[in-house]
Protein backbone atom coordinates (compact mmCIF):
# COMPACT_ATOMS: atom_id res chain seq x y z
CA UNK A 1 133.08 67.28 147.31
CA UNK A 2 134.88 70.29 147.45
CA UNK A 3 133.23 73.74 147.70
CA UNK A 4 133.70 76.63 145.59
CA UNK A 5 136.43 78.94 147.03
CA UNK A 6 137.58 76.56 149.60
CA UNK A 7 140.87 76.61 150.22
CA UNK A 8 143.91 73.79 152.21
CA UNK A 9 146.57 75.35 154.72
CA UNK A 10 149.88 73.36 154.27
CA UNK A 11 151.73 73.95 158.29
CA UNK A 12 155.01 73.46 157.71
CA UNK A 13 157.53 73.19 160.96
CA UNK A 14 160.74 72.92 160.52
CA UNK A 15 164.00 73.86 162.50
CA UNK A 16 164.65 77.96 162.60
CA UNK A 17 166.59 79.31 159.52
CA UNK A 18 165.12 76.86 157.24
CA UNK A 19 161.34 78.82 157.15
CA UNK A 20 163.16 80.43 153.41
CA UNK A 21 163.47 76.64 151.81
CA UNK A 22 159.59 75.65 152.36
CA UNK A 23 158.96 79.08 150.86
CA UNK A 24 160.78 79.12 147.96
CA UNK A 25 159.43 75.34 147.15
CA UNK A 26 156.22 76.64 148.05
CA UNK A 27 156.29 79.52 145.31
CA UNK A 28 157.85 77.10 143.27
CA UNK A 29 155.28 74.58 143.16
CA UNK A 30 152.56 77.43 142.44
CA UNK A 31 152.05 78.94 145.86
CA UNK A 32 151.76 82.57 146.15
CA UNK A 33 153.22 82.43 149.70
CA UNK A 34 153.63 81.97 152.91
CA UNK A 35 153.31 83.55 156.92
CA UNK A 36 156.64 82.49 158.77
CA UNK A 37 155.76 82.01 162.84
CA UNK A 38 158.17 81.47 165.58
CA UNK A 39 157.56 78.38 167.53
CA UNK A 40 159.42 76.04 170.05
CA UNK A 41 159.68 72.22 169.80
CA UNK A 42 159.72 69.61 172.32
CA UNK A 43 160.21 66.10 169.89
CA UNK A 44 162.53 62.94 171.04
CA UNK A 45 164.93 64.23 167.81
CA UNK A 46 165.21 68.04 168.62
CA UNK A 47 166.50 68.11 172.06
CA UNK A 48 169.58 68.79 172.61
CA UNK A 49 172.09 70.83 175.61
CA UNK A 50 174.70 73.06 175.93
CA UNK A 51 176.91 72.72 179.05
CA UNK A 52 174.48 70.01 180.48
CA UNK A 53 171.39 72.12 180.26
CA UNK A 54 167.96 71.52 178.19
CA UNK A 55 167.83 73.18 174.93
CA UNK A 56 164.31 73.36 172.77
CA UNK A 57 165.18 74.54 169.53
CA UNK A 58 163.34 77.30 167.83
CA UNK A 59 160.81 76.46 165.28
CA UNK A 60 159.58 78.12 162.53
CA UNK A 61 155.83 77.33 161.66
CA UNK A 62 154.98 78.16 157.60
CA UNK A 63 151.56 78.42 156.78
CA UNK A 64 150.46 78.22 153.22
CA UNK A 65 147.04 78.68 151.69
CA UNK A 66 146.50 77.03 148.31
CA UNK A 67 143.60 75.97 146.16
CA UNK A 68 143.06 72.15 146.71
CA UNK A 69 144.45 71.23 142.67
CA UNK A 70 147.95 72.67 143.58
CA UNK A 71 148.14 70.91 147.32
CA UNK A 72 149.66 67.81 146.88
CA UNK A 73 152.56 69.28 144.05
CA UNK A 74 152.87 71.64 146.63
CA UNK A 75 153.20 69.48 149.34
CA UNK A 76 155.50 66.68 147.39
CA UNK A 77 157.63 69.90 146.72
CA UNK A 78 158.37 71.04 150.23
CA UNK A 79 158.86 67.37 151.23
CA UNK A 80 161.31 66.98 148.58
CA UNK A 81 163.61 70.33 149.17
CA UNK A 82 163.57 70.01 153.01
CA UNK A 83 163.63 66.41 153.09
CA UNK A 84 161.30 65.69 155.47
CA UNK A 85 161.19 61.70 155.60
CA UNK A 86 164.64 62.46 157.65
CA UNK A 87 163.82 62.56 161.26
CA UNK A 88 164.23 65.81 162.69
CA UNK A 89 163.90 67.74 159.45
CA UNK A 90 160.58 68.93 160.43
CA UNK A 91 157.04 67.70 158.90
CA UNK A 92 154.02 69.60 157.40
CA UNK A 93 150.16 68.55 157.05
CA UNK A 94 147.23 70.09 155.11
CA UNK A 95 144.07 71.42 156.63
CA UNK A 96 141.07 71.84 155.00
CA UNK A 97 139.67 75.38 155.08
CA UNK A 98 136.11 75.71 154.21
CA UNK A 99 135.65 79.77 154.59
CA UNK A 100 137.94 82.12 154.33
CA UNK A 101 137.87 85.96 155.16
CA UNK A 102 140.47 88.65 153.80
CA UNK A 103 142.46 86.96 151.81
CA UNK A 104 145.11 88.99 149.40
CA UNK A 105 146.80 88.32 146.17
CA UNK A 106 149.85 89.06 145.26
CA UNK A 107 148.82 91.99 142.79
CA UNK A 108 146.10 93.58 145.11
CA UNK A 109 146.75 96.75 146.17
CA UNK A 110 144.85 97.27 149.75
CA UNK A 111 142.01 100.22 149.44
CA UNK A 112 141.30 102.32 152.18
């Protein structure tokens, strides 16, 4: 049973530069949104070197809030633009949230 005003995260980590594609999909699919983070992974797929030496690629971590109707569309969405059944593409998981404090829309204006 869901509560009233609960809301699901969709994380979303994929490889840096491609933050913009889970966006876009994200808006496209009804989202209002997204917060980009900066990350670093460590996965069997992602490693790679230069000159011999270790490299863990930059990640970039999406995190999208959405009412729990639009979750999976949203989440089919991103799958589908960034492909994510392709190892090392990235993958994303929902979170229930059951309380949320300070959250904005779009067409709020902040008052101070």
């Amino acid at each position: 049973m869901l509560c009233e005003g609960c809301k699901e995260l969709i994380v979303t980590i994929v490889n840096r530069g491609w933050a913009d594609v889970v966006v876009r999909a994200s808006r496209e699919a009804g989202a209002e949104g997204g917060t980009i983070l900066l990350g670093r992974g460590t996965g069997i797929h992602e490693m790679q070197s230069l000159f011999g030496i270790p490299i863990e690629p930059e990640k970039e971590i999406v995190l999208t809030v959405v009412d729990p109707g639009i979750t999976m569309h949203v989440l089919e969405t991103i799958n589908r633009d960034m492909d994510l059944d392709t190892p090392g593409r990235g993958i994303a998981f929902v979170i229930p949230l059951t309380r949320v404090a300070g959250r904005a829309h779009k067409f709020e204006t902040p008052s101070r």
